[in-house]
Protein backbone atom coordinates (compact mmCIF):
# COMPACT_ATOMS: atom_id res chain seq x y z
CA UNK A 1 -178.49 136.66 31.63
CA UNK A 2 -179.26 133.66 29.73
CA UNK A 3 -178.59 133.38 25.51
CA UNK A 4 -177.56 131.07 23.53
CA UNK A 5 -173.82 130.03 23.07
CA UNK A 6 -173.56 131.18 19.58
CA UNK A 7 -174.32 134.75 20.73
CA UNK A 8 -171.76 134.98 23.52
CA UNK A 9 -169.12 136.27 20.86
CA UNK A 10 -171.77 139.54 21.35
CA UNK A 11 -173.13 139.45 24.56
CA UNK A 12 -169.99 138.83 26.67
CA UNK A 13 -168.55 141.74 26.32
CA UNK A 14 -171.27 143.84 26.34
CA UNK A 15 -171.98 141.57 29.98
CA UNK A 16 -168.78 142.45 31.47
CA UNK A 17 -169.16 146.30 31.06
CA UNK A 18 -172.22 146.04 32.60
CA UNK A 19 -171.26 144.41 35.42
CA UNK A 20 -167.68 146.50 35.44
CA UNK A 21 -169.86 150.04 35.25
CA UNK A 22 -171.80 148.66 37.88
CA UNK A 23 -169.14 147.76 41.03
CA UNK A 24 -167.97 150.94 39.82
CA UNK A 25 -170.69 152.78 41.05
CA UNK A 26 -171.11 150.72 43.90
CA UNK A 27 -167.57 151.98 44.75
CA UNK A 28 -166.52 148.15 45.06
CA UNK A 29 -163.11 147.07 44.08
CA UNK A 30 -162.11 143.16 43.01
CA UNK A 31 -158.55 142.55 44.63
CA UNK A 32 -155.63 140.74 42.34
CA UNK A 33 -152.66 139.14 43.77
CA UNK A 34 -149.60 141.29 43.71
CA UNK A 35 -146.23 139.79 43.91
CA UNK A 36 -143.11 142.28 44.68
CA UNK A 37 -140.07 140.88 44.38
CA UNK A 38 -136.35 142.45 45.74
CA UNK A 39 -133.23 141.36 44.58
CA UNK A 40 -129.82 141.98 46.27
CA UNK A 41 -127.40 143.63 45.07
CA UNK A 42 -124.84 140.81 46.90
């Protein structure tokens, strides 16, 4: 998608849900690292 800067206040949003809705139906996920931590109780 190409437009100008002073239009990506509109169309960056609207880009993302796009591209959101579509892995969606594609059934693909996007990983984030997870951290667990434990603590002791000693």
């Amino acid at each position: 998608v190409w437009h100008t800067r002073e239009d990506w206040d509109e169309v960056g949003p609207k880009l993302l849900k796009v591209i959101k809705k579509a892995l969606d139906n594609a059934g693909i996920e996007i990983p984030f690292p997870q951290r667990v931590i434990w603590k002791s109780r000693e």
